[in-house]
C-alpha atoms as a PDB file:
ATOM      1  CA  UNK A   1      -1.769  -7.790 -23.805  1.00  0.00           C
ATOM      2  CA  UNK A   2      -0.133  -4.221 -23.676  1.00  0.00           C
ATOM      3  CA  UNK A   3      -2.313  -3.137 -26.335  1.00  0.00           C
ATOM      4  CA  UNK A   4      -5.400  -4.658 -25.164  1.00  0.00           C
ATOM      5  CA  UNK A   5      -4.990  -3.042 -21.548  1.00  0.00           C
ATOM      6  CA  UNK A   6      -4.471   0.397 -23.261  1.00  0.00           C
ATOM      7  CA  UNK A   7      -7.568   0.196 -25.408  1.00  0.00           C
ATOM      8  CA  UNK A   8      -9.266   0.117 -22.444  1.00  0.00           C
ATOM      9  CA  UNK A   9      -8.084   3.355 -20.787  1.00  0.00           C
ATOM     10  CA  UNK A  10     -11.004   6.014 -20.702  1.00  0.00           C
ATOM     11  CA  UNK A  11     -13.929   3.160 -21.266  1.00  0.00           C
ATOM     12  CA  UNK A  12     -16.611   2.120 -19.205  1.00  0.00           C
ATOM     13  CA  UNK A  13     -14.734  -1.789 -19.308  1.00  0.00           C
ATOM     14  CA  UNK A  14     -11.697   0.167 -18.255  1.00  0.00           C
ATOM     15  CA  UNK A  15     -13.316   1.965 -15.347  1.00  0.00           C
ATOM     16  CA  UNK A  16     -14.992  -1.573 -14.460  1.00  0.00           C
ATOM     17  CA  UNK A  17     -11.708  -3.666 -14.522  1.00  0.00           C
ATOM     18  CA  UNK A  18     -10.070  -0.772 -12.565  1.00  0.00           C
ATOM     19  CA  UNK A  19     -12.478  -0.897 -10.053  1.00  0.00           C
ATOM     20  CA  UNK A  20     -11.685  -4.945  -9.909  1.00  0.00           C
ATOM     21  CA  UNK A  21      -8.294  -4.000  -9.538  1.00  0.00           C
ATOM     22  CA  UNK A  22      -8.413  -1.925  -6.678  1.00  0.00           C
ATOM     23  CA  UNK A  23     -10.415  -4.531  -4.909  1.00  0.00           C
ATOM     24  CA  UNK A  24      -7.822  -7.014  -5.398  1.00  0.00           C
ATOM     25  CA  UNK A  25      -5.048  -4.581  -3.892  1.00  0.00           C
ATOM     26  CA  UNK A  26      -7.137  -4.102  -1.435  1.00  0.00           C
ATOM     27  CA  UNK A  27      -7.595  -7.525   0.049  1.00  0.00           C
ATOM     28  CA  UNK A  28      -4.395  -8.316  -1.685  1.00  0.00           C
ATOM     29  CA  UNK A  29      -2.280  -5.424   0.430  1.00  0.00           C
ATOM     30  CA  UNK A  30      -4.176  -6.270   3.598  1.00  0.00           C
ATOM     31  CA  UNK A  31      -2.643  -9.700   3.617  1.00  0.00           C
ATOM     32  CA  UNK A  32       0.553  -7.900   2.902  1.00  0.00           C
ATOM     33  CA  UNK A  33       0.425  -5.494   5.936  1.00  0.00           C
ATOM     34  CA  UNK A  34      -0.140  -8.432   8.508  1.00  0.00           C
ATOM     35  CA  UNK A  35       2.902 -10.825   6.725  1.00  0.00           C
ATOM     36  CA  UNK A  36       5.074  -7.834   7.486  1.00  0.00           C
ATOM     37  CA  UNK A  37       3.688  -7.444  10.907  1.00  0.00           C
ATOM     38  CA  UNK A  38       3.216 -11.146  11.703  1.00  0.00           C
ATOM     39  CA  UNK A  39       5.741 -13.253  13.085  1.00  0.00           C
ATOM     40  CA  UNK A  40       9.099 -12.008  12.668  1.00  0.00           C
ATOM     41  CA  UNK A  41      10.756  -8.517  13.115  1.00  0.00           C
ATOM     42  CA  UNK A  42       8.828  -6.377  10.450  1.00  0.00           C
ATOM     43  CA  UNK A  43      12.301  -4.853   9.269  1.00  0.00           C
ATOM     44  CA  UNK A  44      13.515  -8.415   8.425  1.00  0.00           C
ATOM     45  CA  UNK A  45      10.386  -9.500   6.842  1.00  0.00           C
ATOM     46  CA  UNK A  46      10.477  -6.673   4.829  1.00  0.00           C
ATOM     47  CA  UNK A  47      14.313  -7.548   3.850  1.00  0.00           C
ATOM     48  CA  UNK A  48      12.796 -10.836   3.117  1.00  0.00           C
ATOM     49  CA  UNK A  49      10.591  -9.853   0.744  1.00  0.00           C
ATOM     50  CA  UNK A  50      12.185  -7.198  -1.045  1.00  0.00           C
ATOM     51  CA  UNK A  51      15.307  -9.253  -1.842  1.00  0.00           C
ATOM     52  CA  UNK A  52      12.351 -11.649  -3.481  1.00  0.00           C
ATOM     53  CA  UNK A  53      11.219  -8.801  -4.992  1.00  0.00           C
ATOM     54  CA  UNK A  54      14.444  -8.191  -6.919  1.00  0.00           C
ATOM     55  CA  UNK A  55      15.208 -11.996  -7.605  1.00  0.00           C
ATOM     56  CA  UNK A  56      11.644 -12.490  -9.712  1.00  0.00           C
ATOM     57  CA  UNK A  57      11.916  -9.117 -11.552  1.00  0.00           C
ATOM     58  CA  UNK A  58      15.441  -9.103 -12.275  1.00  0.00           C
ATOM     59  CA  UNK A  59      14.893 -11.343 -15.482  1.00  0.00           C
ATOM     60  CA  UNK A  60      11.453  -9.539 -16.298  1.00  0.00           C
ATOM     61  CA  UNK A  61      13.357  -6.439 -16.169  1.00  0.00           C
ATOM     62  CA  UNK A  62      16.200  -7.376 -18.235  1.00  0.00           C
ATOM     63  CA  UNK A  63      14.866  -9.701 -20.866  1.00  0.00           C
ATOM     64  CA  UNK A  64      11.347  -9.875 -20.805  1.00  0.00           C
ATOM     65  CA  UNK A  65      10.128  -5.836 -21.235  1.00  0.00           C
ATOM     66  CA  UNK A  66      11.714  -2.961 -23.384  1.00  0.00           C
ATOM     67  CA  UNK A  67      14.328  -0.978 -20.900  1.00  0.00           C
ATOM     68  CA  UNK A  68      12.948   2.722 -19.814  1.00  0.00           C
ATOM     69  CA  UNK A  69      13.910   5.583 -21.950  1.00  0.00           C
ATOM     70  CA  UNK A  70      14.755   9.180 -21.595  1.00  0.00           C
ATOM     71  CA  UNK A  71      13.332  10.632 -18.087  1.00  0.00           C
ATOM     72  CA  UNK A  72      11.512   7.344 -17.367  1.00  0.00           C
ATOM     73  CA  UNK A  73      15.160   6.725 -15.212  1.00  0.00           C
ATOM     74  CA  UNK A  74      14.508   9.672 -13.294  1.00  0.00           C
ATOM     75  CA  UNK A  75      10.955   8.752 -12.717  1.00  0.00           C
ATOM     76  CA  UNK A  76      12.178   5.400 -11.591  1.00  0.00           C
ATOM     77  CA  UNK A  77      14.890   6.767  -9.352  1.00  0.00           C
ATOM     78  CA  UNK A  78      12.022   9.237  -7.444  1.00  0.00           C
ATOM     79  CA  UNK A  79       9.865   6.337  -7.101  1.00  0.00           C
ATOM     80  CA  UNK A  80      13.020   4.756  -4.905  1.00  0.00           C
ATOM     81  CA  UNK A  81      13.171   7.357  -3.069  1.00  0.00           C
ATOM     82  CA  UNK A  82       9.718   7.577  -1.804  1.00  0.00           C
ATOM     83  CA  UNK A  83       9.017   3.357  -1.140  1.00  0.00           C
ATOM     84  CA  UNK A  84      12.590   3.674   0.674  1.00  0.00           C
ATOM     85  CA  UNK A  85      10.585   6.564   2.631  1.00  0.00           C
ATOM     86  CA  UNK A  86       7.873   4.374   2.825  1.00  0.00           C
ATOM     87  CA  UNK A  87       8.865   1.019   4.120  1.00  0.00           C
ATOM     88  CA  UNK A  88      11.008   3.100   6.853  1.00  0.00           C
ATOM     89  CA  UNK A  89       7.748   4.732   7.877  1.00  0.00           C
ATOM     90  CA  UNK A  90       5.934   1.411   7.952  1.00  0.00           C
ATOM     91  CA  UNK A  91       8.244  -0.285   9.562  1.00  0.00           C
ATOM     92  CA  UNK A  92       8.568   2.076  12.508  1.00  0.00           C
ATOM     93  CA  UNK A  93       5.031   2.466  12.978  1.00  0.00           C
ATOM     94  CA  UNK A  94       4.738  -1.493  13.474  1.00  0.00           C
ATOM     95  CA  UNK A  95       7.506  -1.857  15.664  1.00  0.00           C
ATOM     96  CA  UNK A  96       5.638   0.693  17.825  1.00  0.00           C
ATOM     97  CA  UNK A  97       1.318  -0.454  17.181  1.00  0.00           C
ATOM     98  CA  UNK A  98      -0.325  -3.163  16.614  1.00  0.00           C
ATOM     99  CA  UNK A  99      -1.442  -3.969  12.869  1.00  0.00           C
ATOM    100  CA  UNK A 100      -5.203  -3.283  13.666  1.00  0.00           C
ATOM    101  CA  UNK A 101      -4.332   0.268  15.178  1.00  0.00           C
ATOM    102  CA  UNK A 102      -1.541   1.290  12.399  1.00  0.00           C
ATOM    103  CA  UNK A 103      -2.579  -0.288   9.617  1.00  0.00           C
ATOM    104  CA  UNK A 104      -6.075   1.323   8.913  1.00  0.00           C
ATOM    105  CA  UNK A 105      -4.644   4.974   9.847  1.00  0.00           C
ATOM    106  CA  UNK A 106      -2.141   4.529   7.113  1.00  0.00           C
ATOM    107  CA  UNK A 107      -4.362   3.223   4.617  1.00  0.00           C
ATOM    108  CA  UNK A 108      -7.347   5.407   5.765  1.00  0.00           C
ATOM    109  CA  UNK A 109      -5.179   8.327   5.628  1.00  0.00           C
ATOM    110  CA  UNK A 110      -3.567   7.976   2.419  1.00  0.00           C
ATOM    111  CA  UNK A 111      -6.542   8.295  -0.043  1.00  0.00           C
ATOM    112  CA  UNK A 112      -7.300  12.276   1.461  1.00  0.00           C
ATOM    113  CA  UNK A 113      -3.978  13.211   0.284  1.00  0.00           C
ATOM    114  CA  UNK A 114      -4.275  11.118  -2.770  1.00  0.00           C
ATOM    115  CA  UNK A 115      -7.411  12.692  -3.929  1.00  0.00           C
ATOM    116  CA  UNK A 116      -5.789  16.542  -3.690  1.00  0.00           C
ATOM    117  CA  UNK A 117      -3.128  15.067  -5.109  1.00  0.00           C
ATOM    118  CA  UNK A 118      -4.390  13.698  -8.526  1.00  0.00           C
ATOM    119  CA  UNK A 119      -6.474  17.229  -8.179  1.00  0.00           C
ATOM    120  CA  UNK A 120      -3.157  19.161  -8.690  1.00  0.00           C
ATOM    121  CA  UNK A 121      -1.440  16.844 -11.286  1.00  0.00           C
ATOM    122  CA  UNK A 122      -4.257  15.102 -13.385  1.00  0.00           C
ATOM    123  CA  UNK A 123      -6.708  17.591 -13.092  1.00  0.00           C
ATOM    124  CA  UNK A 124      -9.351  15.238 -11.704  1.00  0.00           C
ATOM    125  CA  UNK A 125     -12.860  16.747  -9.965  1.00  0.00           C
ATOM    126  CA  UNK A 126     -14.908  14.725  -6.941  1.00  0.00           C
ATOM    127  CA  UNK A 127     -18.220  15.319  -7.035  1.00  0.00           C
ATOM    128  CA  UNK A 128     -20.514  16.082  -4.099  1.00  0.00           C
ATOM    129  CA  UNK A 129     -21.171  12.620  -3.232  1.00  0.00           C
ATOM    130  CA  UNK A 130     -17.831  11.592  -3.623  1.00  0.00           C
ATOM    131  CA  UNK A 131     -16.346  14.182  -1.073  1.00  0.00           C
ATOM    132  CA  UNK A 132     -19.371  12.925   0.965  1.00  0.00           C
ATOM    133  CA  UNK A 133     -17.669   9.780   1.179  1.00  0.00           C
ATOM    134  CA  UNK A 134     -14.184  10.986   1.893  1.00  0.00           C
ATOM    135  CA  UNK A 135     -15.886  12.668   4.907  1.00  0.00           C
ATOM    136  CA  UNK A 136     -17.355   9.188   5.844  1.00  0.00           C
ATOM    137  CA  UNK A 137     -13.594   7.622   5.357  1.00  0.00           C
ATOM    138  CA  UNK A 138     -12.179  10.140   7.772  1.00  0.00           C
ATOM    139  CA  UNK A 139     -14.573  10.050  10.242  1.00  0.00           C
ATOM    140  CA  UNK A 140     -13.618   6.425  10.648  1.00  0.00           C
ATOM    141  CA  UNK A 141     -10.208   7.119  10.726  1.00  0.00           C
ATOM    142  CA  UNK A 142      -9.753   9.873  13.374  1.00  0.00           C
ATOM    143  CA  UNK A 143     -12.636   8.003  15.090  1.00  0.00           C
ATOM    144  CA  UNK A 144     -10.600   4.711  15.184  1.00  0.00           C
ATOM    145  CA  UNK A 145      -7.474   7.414  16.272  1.00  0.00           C
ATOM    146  CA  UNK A 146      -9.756   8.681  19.266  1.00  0.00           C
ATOM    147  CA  UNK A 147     -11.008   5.429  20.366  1.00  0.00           C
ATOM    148  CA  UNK A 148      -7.354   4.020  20.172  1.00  0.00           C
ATOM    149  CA  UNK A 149      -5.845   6.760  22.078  1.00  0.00           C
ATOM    150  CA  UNK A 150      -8.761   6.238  24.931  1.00  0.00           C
ATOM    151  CA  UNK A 151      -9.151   2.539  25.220  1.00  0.00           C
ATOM    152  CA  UNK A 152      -5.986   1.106  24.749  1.00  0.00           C
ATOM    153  CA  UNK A 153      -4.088  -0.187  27.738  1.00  0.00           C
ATOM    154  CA  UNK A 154      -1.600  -2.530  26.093  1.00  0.00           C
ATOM    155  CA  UNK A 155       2.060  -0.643  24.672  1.00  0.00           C
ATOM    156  CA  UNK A 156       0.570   2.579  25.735  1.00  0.00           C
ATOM    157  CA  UNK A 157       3.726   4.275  25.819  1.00  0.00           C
ATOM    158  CA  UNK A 158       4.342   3.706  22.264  1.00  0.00           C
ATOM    159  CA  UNK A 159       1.102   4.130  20.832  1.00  0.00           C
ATOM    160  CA  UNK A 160       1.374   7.669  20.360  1.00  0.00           C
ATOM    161  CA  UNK A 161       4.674   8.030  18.191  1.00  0.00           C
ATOM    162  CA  UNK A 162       2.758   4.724  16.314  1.00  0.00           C
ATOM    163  CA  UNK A 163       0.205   6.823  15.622  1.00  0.00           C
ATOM    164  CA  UNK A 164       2.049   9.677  14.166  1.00  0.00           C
ATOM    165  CA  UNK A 165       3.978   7.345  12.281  1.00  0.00           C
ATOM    166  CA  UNK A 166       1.058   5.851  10.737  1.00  0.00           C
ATOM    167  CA  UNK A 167      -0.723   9.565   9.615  1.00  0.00           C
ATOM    168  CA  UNK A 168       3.090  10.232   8.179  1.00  0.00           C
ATOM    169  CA  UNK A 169       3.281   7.438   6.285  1.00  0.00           C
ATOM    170  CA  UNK A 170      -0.048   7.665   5.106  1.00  0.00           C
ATOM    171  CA  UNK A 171       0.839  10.467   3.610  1.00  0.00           C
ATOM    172  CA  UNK A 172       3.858   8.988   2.057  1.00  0.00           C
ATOM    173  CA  UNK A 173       1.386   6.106   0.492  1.00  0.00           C
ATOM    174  CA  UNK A 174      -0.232   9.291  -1.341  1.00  0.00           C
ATOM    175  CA  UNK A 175       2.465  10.298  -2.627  1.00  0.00           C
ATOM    176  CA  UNK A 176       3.877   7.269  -3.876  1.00  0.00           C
ATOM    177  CA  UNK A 177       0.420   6.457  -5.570  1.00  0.00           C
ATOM    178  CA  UNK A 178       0.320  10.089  -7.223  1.00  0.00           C
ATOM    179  CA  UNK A 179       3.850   9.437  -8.373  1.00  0.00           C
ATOM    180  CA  UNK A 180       3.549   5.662  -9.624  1.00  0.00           C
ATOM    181  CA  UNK A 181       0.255   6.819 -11.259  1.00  0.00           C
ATOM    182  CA  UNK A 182       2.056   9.459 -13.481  1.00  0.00           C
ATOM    183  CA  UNK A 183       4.917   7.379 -14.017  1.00  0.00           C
ATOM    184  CA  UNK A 184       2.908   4.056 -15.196  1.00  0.00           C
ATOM    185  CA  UNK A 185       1.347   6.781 -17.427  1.00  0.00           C
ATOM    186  CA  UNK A 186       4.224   8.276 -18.838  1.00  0.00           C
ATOM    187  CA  UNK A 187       5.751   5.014 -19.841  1.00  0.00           C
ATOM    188  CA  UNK A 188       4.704   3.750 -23.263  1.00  0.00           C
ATOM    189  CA  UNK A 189       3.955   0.251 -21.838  1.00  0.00           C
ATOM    190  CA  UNK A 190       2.804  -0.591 -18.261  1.00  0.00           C
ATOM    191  CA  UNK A 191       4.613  -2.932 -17.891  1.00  0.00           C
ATOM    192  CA  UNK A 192       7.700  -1.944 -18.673  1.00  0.00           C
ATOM    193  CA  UNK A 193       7.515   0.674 -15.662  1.00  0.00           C
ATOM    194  CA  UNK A 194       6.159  -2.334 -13.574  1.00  0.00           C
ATOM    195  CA  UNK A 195       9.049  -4.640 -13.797  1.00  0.00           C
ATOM    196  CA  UNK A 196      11.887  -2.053 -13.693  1.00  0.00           C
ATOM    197  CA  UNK A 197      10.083  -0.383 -10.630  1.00  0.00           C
ATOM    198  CA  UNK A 198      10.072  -3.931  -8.849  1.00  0.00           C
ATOM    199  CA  UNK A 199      13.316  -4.473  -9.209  1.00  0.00           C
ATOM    200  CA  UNK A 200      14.086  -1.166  -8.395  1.00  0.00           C
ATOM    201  CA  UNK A 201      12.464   0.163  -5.211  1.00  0.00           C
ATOM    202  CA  UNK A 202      13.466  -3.570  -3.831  1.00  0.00           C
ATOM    203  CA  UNK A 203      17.372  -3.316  -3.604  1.00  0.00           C
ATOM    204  CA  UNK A 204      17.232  -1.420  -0.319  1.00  0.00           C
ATOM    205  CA  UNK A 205      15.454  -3.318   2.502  1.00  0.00           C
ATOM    206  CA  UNK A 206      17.642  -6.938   1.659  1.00  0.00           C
ATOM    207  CA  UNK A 207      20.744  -4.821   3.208  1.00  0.00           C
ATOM    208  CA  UNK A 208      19.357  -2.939   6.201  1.00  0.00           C
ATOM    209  CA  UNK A 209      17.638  -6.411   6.692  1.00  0.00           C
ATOM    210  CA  UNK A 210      20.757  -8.128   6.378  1.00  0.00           C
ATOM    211  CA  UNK A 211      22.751  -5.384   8.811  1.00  0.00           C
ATOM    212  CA  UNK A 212      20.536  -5.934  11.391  1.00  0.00           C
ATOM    213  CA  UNK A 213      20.043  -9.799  11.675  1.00  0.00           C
ATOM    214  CA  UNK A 214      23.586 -10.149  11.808  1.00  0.00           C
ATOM    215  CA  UNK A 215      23.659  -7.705  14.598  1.00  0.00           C
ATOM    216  CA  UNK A 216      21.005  -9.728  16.775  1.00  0.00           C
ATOM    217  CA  UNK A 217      21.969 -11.734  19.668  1.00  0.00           C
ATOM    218  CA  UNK A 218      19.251 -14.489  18.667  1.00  0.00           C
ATOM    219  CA  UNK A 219      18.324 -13.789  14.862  1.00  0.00           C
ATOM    220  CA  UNK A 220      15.571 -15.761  13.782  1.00  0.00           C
ATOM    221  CA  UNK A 221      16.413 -18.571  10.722  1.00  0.00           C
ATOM    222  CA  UNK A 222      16.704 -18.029   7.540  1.00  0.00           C
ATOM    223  CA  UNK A 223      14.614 -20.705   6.157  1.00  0.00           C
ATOM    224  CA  UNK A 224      11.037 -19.871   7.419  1.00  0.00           C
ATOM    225  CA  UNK A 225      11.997 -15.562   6.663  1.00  0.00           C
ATOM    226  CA  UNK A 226      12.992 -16.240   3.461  1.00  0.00           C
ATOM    227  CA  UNK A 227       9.467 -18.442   2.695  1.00  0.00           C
ATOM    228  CA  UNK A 228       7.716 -15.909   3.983  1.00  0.00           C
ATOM    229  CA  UNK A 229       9.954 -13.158   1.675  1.00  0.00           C
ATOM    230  CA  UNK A 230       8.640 -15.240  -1.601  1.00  0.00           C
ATOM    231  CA  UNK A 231       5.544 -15.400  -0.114  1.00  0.00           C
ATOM    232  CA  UNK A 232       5.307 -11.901   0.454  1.00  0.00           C
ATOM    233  CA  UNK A 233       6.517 -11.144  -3.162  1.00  0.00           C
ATOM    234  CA  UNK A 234       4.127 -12.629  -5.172  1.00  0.00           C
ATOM    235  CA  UNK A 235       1.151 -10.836  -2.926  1.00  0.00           C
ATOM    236  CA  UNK A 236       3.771  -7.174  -3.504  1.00  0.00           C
ATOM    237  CA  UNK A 237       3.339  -7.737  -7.489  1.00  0.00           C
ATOM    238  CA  UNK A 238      -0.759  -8.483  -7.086  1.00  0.00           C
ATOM    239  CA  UNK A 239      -1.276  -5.753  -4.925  1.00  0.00           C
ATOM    240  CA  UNK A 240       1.106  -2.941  -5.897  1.00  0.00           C
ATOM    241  CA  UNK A 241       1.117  -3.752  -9.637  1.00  0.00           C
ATOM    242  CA  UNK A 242      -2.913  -4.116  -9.561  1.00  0.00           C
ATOM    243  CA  UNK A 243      -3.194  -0.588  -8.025  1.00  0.00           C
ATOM    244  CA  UNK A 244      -0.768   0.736 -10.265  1.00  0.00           C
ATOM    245  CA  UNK A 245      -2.625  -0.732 -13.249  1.00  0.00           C
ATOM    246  CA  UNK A 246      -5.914   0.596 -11.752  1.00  0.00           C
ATOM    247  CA  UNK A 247      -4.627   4.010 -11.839  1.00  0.00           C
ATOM    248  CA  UNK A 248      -3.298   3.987 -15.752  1.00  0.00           C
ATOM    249  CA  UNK A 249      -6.979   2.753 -16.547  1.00  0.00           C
ATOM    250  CA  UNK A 250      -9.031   5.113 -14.951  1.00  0.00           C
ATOM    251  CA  UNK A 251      -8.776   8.245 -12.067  1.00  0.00           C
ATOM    252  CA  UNK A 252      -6.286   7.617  -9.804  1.00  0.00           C
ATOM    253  CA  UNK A 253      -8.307   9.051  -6.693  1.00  0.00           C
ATOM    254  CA  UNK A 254     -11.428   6.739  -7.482  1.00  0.00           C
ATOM    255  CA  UNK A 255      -8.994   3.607  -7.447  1.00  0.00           C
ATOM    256  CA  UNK A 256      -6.631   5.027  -4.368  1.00  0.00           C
ATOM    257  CA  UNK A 257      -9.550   5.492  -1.866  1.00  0.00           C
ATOM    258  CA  UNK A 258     -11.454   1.996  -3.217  1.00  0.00           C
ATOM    259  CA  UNK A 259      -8.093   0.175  -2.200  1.00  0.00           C
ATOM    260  CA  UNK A 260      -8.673   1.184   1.274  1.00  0.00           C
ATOM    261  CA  UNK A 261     -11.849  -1.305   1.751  1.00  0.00           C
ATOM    262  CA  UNK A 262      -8.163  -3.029   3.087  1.00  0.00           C
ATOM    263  CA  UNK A 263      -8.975  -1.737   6.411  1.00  0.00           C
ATOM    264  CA  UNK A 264     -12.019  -4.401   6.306  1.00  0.00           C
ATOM    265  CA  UNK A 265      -9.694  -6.932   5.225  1.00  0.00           C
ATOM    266  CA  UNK A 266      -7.095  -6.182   8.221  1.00  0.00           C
ATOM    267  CA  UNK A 267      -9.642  -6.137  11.048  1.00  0.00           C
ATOM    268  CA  UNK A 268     -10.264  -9.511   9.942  1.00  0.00           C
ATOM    269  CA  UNK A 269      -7.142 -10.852   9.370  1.00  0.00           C
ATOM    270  CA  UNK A 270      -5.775  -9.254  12.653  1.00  0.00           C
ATOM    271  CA  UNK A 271      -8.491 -10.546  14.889  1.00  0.00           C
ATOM    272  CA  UNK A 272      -8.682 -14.566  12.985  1.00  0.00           C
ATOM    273  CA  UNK A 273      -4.799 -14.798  12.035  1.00  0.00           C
ATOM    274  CA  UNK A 274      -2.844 -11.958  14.458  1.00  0.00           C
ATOM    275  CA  UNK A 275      -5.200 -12.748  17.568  1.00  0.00           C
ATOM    276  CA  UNK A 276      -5.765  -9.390  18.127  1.00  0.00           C
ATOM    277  CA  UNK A 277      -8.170  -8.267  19.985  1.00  0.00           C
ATOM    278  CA  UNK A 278     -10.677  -5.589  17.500  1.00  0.00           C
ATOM    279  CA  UNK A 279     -14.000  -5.311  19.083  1.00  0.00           C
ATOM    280  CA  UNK A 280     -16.835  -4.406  17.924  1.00  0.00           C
ATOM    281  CA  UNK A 281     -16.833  -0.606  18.040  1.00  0.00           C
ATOM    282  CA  UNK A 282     -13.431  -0.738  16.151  1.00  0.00           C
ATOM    283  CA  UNK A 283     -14.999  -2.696  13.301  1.00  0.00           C
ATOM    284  CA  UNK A 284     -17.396  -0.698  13.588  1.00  0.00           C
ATOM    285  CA  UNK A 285     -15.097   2.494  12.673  1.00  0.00           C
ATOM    286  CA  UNK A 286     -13.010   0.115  10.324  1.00  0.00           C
ATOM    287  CA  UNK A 287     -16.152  -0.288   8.409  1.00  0.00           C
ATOM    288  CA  UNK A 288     -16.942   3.287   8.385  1.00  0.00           C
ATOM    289  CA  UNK A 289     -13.542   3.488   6.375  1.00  0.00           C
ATOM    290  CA  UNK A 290     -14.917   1.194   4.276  1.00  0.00           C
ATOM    291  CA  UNK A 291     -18.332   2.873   3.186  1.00  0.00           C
ATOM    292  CA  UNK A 292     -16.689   6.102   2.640  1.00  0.00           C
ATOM    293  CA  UNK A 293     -15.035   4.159  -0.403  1.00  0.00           C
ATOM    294  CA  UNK A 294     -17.731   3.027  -1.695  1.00  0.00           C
ATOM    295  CA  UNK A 295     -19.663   6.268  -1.425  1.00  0.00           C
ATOM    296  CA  UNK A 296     -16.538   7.518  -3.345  1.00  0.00           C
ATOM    297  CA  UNK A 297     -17.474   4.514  -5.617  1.00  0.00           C
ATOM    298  CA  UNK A 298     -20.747   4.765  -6.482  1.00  0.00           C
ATOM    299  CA  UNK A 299     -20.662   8.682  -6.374  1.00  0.00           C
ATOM    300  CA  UNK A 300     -17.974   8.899  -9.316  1.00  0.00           C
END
């Protein structure tokens, strides 16, 4: 499997399957956003999950893939560093905005920073078009910023700092999709750096999640969080590791920005699941988002 995968890298099947792969994540990490959002406190959900996380790719880690070598332990300890960063910065901006005004900032956000990003470190060049399109992607995001700021009535007070939060973290996805792209590179097989990074980056959240249920007056039970934690899991290893994977096959900017056709997945999942209340002119700006990607896309 290992070597079949790496044949691939620099092909035309290997820029096809990428693209594929960034899809999935896509859909893949918008059903991931609103599962942390949904129901229960998104710090405990995220607990949930993560202590998952560790459970499934503790034996993976251990018996199943050859252990890192050399600096791929430093790699692996940066890449804890920035998800911790991460989740924090996710889970303060949903505590503060809804999922349909966070969640496509973050993700709309992310793939500018990305694209300078993989710029500086891989050397990779956007074409005309493809710049075209990351104009297209912000428009819709600071458009969807404006017409949040303006329209919405509902946890006012908070929706500024949410905001802020979610441009912040955005940046913070970036990052962590620069830095998992060089370090799924460096590593000799994928998915070696796949199963020690799961394991990894999720031995954080179970504690702070743990800390703060016991300190609620009326924490939620166990039973349903934890179902929702192996839920959540399973969707963490299709969406992270298909990005991931994406990014060792082909340029890492093409495949970050494509993953954020999410932001068509979350309007839909936060109107028909969440019950939020989108609109039309926020689709409208969501989709925007959306076509900027695939300008990036097609222009490549």
């Amino acid at each position: 499997m290992t070597e079949w995968l790496l044949s691939l890298e620099g092909t035309e099947a290997g820029h096809t399957l990428a693209m594929v792969l960034a899809l999935l994540a896509a859909f893949l990490h918008a059903v991931f956003g609103a599962l942390q959002k949904g129901r229960h406190d998104p710090w405990l959900t995220r607990g949930a999950i993560d202590a998952a996380l560790f459970v499934l790719s503790l034996p993976m880690a251990l018996f199943l893939v050859p252990w890192p070598e050399g600096w791929a332990w430093a790699i692996l300890g940066g890449a804890m560093v920035i998800h911790f960063l991460y989740k924090v910065g996710m889970a303060l901006a949903y505590e503060r905005g809804a999922f349909t005004v966070v969640y496509p900032v973050v993700r709309g956000t992310g793939p500018l920073f990305t694209v300078i990003g993989a710029w500086l470190l891989f050397g990779e060049v956007f074409s005309g078009v493809q710049w075209l399109g990351v104009g297209v992607l912000l428009m819709g995001i600071f458009g969807l910023a404006v017409y949040n700021l303006v329209h919405i009535s509902l946890g006012r007070e908070t929706l500024v700092p949410a905001l802020w939060l979610a441009v912040g973290t955005g940046a913070l996805v970036a990052l962590y999709t620069t830095y998992d792209a060089f370090g799924i590179r460096y590593t000799p097989s994928p998915f070696t750096f796949l199963a020690w990074f799961f394991m990894l980056t999720a031995m954080d959240f179970p504690i702070i999640a743990w800390i703060r249920w016991r300190r609620m007056e009326n924490p939620p039970e166990l039973r349903p969080l934890l179902t929702r934690g192996v839920i959540g899991a399973f969707i963490a290893f299709g969406s992270f590791g298909s990005v991931m994977m994406a990014t060792r096959l082909d340029k890492v900017g093409e495949a970050a920005v494509l993953r954020e056709t999410s932001t068509v997945f979350a309007a839909l999942i936060g109107w028909l699941v969440l019950k939020e209340t989108v609109g039309p002119r926020r689709i409208a700006l969501m989709t925007l988002i959306a076509v900027g990607a695939v300008i990036v896309e097609l222009g490549g």
